[in-house]
N, C-alpha and C. Protein backbone atom coordinates (compact mmCIF):
# COMPACT_ATOMS: atom_id res chain seq x y z
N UNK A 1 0.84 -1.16 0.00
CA UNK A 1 0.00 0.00 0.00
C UNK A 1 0.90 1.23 0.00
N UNK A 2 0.98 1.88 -1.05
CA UNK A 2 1.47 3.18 -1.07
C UNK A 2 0.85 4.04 -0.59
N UNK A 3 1.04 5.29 -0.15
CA UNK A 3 1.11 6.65 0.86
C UNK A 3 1.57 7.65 -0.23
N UNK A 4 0.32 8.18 -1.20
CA UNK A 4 0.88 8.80 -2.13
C UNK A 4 1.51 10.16 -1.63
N UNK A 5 0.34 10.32 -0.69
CA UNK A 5 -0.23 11.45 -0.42
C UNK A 5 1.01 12.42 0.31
N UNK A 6 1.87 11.30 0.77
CA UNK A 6 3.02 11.71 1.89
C UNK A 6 4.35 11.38 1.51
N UNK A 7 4.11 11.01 -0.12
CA UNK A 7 5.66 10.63 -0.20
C UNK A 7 6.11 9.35 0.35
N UNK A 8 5.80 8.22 1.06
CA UNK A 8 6.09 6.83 1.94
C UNK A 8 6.40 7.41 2.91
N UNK A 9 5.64 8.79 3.81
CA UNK A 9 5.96 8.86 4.99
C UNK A 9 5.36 7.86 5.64
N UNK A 10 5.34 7.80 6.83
CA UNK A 10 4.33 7.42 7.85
C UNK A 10 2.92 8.17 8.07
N UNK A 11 2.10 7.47 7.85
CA UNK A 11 0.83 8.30 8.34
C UNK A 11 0.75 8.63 9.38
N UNK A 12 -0.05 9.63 9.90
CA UNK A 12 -0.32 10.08 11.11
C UNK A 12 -1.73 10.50 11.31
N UNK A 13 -1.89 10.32 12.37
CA UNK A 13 -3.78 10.95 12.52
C UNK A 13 -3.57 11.95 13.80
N UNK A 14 -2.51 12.63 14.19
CA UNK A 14 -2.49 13.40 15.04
C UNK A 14 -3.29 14.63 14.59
N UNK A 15 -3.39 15.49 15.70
CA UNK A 15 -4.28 16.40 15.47
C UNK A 15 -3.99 17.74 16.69
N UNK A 16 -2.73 17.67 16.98
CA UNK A 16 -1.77 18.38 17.93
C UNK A 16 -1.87 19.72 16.98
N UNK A 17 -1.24 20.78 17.89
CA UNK A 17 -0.45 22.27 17.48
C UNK A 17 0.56 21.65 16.66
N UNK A 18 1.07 20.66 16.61
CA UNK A 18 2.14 20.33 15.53
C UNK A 18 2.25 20.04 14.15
N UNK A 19 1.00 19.62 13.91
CA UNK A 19 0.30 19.12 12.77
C UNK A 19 0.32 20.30 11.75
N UNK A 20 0.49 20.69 10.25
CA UNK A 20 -0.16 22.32 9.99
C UNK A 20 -1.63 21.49 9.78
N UNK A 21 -2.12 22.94 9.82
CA UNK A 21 -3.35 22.92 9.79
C UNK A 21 -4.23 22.13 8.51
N UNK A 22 -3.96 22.28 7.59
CA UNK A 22 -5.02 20.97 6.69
C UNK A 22 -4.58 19.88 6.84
N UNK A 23 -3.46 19.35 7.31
CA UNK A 23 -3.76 17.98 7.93
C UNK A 23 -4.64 17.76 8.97
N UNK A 24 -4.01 18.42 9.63
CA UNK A 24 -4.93 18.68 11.38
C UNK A 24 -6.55 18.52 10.79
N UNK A 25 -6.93 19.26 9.88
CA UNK A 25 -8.27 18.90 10.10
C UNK A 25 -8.90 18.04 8.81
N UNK A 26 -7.80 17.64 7.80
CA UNK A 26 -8.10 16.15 7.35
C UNK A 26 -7.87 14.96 8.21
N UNK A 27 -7.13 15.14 9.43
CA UNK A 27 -6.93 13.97 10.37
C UNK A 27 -8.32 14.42 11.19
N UNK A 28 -9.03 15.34 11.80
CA UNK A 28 -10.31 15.24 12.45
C UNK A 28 -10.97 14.98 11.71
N UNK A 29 -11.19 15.00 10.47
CA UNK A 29 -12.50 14.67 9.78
C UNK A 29 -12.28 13.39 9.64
N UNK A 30 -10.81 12.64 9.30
CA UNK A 30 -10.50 11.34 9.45
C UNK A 30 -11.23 10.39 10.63
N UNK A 31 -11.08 10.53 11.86
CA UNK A 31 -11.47 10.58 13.16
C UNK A 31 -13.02 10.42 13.33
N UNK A 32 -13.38 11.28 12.74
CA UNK A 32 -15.12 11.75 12.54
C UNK A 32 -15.62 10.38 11.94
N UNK A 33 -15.52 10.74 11.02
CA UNK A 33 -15.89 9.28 10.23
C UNK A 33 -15.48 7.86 10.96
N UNK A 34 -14.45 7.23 11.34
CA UNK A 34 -13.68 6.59 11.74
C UNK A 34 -14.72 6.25 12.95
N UNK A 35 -15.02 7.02 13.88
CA UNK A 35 -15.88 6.78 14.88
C UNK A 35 -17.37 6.16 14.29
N UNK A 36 -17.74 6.73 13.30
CA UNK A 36 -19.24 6.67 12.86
C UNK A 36 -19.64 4.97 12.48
N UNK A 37 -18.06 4.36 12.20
CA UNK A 37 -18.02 2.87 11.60
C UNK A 37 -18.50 1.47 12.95
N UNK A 38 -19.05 0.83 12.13
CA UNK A 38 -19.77 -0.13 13.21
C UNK A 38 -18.12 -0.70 14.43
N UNK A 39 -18.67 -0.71 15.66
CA UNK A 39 -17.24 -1.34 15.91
C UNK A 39 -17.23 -3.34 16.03
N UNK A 40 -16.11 -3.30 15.97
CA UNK A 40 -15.50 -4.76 15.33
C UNK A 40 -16.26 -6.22 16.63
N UNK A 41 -16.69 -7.02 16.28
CA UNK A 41 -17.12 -8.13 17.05
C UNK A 41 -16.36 -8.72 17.79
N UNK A 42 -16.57 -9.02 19.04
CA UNK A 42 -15.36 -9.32 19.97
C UNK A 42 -15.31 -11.13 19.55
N UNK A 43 -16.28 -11.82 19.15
CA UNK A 43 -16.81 -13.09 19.14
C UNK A 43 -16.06 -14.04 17.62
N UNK A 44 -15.12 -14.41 17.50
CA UNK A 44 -14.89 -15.11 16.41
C UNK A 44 -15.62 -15.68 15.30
N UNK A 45 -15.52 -15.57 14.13
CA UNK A 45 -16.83 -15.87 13.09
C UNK A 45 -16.49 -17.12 13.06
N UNK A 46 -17.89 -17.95 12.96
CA UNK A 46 -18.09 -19.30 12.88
C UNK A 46 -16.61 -20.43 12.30
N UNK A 47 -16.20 -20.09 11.48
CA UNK A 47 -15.27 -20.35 10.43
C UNK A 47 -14.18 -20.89 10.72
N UNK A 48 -13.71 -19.71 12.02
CA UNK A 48 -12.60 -19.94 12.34
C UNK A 48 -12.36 -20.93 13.05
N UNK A 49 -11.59 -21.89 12.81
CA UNK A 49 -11.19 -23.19 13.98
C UNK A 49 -9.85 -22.87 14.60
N UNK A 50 -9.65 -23.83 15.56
CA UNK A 50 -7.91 -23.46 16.48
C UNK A 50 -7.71 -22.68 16.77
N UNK A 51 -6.47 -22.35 16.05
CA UNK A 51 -5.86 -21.32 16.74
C UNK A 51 -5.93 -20.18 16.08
N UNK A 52 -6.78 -20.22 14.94
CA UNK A 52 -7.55 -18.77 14.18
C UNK A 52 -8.41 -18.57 15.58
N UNK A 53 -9.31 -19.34 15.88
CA UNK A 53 -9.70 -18.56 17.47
C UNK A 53 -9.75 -17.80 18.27
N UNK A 54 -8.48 -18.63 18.75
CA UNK A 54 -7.37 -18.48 19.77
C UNK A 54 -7.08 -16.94 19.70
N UNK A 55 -6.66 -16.68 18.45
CA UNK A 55 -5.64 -15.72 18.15
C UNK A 55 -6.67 -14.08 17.90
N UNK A 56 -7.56 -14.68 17.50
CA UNK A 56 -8.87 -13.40 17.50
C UNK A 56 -9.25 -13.12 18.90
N UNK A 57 -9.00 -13.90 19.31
CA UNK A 57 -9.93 -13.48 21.34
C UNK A 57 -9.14 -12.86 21.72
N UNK A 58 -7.35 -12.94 21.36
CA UNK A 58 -6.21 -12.79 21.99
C UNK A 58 -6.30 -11.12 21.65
N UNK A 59 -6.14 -10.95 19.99
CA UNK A 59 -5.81 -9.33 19.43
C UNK A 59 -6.91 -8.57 19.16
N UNK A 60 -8.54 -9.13 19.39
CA UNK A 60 -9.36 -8.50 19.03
C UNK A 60 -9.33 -7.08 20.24
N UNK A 61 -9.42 -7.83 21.73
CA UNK A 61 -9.63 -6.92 22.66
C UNK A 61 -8.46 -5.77 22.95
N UNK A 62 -7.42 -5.95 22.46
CA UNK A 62 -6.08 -5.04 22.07
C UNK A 62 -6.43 -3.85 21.19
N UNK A 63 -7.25 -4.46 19.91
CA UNK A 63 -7.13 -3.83 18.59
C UNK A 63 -8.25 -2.51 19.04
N UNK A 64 -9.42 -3.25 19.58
CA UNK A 64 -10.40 -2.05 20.23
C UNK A 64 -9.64 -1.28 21.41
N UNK A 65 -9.07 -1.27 22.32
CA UNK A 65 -8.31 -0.43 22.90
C UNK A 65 -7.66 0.50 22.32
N UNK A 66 -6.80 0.65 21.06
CA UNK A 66 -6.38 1.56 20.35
C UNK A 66 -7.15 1.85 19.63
N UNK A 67 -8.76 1.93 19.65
CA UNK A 67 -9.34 2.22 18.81
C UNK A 67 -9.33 2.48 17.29
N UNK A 68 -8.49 1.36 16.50
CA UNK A 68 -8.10 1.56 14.84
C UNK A 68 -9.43 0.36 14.22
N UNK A 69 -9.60 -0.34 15.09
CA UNK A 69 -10.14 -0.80 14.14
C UNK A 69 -11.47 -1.30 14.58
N UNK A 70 -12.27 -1.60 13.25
CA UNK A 70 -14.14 -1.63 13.23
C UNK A 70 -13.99 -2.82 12.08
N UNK A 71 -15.22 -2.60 12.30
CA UNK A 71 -16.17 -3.90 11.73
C UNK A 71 -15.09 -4.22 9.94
N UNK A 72 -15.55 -3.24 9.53
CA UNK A 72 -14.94 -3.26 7.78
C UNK A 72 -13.60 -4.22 7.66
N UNK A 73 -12.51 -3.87 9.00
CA UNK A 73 -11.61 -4.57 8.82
C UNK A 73 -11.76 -5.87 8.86
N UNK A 74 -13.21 -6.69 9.14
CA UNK A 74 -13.03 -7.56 9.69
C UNK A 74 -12.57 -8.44 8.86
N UNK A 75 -12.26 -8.29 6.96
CA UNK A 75 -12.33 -9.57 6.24
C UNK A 75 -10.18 -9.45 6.48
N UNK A 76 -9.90 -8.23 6.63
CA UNK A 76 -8.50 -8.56 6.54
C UNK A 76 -8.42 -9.68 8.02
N UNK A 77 -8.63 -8.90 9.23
CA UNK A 77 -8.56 -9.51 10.29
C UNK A 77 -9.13 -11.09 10.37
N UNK A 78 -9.59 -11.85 9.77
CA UNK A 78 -9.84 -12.64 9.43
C UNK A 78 -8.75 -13.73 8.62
N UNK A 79 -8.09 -13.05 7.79
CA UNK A 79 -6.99 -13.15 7.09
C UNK A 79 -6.01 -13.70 7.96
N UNK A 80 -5.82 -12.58 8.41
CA UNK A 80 -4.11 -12.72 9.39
C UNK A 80 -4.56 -14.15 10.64
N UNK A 81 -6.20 -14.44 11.41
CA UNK A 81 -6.22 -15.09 11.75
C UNK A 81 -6.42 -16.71 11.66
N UNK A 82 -6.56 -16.80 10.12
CA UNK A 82 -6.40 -18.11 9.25
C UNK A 82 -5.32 -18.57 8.96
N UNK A 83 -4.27 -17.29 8.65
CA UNK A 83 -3.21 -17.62 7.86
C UNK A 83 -2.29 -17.97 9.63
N UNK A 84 -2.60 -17.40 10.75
CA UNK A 84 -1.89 -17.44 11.62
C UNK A 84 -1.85 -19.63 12.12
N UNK A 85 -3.39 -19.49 11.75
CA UNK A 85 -3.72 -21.00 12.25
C UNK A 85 -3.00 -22.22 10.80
N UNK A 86 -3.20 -21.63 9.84
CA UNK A 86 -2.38 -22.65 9.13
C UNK A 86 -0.76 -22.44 9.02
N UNK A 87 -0.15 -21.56 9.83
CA UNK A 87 1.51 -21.36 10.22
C UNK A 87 1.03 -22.31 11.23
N UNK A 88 0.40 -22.46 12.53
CA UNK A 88 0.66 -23.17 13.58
C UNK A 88 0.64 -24.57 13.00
N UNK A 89 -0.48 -25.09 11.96
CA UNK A 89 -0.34 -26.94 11.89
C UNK A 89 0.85 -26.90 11.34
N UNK A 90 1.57 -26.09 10.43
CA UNK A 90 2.67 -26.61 9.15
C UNK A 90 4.40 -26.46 10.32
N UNK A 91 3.67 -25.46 11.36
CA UNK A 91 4.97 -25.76 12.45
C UNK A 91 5.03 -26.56 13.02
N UNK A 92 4.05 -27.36 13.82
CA UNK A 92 3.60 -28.73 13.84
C UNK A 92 4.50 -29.65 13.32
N UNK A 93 3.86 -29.69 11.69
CA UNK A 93 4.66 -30.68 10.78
C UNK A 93 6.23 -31.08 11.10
N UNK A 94 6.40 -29.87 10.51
CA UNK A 94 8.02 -29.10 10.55
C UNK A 94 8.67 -29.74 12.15
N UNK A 95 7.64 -29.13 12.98
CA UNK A 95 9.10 -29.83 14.43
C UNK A 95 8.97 -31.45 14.49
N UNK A 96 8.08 -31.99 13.68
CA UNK A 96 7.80 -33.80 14.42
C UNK A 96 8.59 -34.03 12.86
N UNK A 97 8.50 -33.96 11.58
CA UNK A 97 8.93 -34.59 10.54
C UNK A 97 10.83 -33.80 10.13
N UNK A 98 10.76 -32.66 10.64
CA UNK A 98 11.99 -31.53 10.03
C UNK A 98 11.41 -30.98 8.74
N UNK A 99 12.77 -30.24 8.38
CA UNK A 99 12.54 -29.81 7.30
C UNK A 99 12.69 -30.49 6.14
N UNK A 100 12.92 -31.46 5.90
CA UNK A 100 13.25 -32.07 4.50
C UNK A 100 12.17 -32.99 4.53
N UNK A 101 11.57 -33.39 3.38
CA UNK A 101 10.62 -34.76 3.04
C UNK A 101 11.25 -35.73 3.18
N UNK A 102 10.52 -36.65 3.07
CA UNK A 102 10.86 -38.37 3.44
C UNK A 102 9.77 -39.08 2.93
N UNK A 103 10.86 -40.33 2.58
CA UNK A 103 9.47 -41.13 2.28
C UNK A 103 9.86 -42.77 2.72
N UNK A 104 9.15 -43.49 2.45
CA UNK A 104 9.21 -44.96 3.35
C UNK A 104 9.97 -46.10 2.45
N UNK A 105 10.85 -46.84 2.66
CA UNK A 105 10.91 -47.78 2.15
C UNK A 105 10.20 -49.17 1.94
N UNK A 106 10.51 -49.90 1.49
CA UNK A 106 9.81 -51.47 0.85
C UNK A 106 9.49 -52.21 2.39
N UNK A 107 10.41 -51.47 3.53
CA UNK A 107 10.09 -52.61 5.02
C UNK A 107 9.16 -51.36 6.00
N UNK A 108 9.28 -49.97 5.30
CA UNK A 108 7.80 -49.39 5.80
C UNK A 108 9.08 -48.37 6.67
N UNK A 109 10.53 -48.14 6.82
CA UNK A 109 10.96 -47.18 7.10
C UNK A 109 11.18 -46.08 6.74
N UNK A 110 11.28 -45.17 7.26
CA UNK A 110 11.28 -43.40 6.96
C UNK A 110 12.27 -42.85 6.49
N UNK A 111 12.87 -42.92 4.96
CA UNK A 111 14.24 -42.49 4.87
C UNK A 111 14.05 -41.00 4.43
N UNK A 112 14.89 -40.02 4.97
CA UNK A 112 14.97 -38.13 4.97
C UNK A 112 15.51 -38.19 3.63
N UNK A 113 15.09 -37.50 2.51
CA UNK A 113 15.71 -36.98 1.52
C UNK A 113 15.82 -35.75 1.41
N UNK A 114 16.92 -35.36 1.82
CA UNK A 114 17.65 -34.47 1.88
C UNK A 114 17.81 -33.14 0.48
N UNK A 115 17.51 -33.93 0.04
CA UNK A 115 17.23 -33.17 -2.00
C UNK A 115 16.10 -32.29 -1.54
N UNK A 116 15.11 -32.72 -1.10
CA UNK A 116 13.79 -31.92 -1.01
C UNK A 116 13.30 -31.47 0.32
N UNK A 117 12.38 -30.45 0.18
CA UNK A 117 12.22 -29.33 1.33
C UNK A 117 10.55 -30.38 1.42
N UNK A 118 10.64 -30.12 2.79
CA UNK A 118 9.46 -30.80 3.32
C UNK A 118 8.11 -29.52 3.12
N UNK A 119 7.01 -29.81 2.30
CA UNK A 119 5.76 -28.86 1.89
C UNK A 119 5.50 -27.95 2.89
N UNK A 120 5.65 -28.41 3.96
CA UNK A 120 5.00 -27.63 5.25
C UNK A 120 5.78 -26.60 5.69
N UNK A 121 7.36 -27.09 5.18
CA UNK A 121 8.40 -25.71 5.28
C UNK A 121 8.06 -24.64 4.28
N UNK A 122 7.41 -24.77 3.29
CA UNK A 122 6.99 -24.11 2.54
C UNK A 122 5.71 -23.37 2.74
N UNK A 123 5.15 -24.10 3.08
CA UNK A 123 3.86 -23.59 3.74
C UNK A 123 4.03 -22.23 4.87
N UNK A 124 4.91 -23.12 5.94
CA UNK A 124 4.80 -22.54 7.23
C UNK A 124 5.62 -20.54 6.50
N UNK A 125 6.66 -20.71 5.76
CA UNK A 125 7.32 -20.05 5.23
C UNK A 125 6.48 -18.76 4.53
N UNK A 126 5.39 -19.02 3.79
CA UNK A 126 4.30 -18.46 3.10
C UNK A 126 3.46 -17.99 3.90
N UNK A 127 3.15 -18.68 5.49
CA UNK A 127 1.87 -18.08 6.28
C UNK A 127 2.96 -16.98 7.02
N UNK A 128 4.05 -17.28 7.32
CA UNK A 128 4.88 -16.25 8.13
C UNK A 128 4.62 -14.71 6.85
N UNK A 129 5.01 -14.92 5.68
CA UNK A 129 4.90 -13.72 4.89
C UNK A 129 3.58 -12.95 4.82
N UNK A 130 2.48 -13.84 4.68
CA UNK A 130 1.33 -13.38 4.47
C UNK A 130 0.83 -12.66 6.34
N UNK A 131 1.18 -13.28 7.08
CA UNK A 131 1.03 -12.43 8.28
C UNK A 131 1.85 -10.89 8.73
N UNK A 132 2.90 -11.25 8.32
CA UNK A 132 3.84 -9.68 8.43
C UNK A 132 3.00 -8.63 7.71
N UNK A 133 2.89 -8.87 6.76
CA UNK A 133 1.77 -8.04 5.39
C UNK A 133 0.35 -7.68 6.13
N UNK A 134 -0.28 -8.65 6.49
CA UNK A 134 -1.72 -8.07 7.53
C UNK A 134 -1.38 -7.37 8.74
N UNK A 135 -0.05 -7.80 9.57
CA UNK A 135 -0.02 -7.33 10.80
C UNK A 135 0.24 -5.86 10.27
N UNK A 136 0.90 -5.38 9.56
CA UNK A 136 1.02 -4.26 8.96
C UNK A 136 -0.10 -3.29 8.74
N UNK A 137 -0.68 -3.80 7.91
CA UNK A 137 -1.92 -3.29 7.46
C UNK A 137 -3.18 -3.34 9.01
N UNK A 138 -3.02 -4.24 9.21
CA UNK A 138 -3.72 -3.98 11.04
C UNK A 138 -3.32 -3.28 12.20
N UNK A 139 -1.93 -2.54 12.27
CA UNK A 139 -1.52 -1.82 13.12
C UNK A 139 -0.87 -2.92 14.09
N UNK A 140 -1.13 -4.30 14.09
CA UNK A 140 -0.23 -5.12 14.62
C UNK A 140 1.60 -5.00 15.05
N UNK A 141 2.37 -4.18 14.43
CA UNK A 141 3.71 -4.35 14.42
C UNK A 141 3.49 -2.64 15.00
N UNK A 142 4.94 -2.36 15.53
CA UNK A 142 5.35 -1.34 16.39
C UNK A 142 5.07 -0.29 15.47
N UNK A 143 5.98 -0.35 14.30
CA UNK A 143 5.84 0.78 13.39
C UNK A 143 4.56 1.61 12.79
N UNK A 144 3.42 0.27 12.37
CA UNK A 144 2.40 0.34 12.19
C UNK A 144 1.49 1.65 13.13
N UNK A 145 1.75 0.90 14.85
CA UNK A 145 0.59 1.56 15.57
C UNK A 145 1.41 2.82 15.57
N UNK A 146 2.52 3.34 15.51
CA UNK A 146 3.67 4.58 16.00
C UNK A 146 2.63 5.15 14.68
N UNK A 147 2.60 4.97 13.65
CA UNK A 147 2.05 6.26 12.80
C UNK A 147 0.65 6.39 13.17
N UNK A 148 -0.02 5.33 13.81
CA UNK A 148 -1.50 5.57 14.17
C UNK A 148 -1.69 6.43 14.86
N UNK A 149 -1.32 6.12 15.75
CA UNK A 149 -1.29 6.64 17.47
C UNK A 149 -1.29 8.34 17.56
N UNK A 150 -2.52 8.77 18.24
CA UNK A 150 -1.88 10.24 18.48
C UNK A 150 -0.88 10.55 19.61
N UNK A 151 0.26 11.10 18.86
CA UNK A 151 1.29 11.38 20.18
C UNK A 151 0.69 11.75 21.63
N UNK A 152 1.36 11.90 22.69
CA UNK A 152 0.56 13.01 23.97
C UNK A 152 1.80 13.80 23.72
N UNK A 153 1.36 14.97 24.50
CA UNK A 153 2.11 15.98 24.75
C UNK A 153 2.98 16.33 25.65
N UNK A 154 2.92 14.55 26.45
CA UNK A 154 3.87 15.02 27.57
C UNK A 154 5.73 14.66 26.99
N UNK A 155 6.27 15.74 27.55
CA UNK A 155 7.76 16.01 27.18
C UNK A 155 8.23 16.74 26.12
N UNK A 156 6.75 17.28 25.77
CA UNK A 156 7.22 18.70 24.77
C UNK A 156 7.11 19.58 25.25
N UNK A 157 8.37 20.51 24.86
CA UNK A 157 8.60 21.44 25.71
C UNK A 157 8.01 22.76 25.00
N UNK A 158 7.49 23.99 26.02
CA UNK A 158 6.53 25.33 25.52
C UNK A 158 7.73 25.60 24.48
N UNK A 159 8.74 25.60 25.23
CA UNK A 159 10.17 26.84 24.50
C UNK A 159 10.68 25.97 23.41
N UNK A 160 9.99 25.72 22.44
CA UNK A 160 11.27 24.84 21.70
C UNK A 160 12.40 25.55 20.98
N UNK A 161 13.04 24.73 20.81
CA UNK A 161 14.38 25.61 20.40
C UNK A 161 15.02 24.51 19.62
N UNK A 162 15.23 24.64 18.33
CA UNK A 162 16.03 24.00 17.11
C UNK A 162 17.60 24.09 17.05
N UNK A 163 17.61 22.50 17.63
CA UNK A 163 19.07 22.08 17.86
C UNK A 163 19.89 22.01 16.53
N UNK A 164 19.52 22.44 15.46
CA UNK A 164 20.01 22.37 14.48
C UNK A 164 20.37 23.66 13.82
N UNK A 165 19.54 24.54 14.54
CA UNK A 165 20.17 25.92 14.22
C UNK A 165 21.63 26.20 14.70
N UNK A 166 21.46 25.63 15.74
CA UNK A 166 23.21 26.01 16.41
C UNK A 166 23.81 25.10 16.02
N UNK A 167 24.12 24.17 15.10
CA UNK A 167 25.19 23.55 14.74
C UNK A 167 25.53 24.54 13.51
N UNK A 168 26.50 24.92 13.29
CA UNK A 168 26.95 25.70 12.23
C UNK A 168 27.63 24.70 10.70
N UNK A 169 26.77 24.72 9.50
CA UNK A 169 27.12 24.14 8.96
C UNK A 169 28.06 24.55 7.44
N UNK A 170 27.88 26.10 7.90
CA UNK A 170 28.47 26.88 6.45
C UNK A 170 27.37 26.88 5.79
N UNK A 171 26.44 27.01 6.22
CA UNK A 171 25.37 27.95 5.29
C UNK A 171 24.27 28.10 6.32
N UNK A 172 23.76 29.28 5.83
CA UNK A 172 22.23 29.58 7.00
C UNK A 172 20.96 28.51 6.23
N UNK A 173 20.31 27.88 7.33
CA UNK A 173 19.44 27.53 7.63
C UNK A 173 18.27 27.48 8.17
């Protein structure tokens, strides 16, 4: 998802004295709306089995605390908690079989072939990618909620003063 709007900054929805002003009040009208959206079901949709569950009971009540997310998200959030439950069976796989396939011989033993990657490493490999990508897009990862989040104001100081003015660099600034 590109951020045309900002160049690949980070978004922000602050709405501080810091903000200039048409952000400031494209981020309240952001806000406005944002509130008006149904909020998100605490209750797992039928669908989900294991540890898709598991994992919705776990981040749903998180996700409403930072208030980002409502109902609409629910088909991504859904996503990240399927793809989370088919990483858990293929890790499964992976710690009881390893990583390489195998297959049985003529007396019914398990020989490792080493040539080939066991499916589930592949698998498990694919649900890890496809989750980084939703946690993203869900505010899940640090970076994510840091552009959400409205700063507070504590440790800004009234007097600010630009530490960069006094470094002298051979040219005014």
């Amino acid at each position: 998802m590109v951020n045309k709007r900002n160049s690949g900054r980070k978004r922000t929805t602050s709405t501080d004295e810091t903000v200039r002003s048409d952000q400031r009040k494209r981020n309240l009208e952001f806000q406005e709306k944002q509130n008006e959206l149904t909020e998100l079901q605490d209750t797992p949709p039928y669908h989900l089995k294991g540890s898709g569950t598991t994992i919705w009971k776990k981040i749903v009540p998180e996700l409403r605390k930072l208030g980002t997310i409502k109902q609409i998200d629910t088909v991504n959030l859904e996503a990240f908690c399927s793809s989370y439950s088919t990483y858990i069976i293929a890790e499964k796989e992976v710690s009881e079989n390893g990583i390489f396939a195998y297959n049985f011989d003529d007396e019914g033993n398990k020989i490792t072939d080493f040539s080939k990657k066991n499916p589930a490493y592949s698998i498990m490999n694919d649900s890890i990618k496809t989750l980084k990508s939703l946690a993203v897009d869900l505010g899940l990862s640090f970076d994510a909620r840091s552009g959400q989040l409205v700063p507070s104001d504590i440790g800004i100081k009234e007097n600010k003063q630009d530490n960069l003015r006094l470094v002298k660099f051979g040219a005014d600034i």
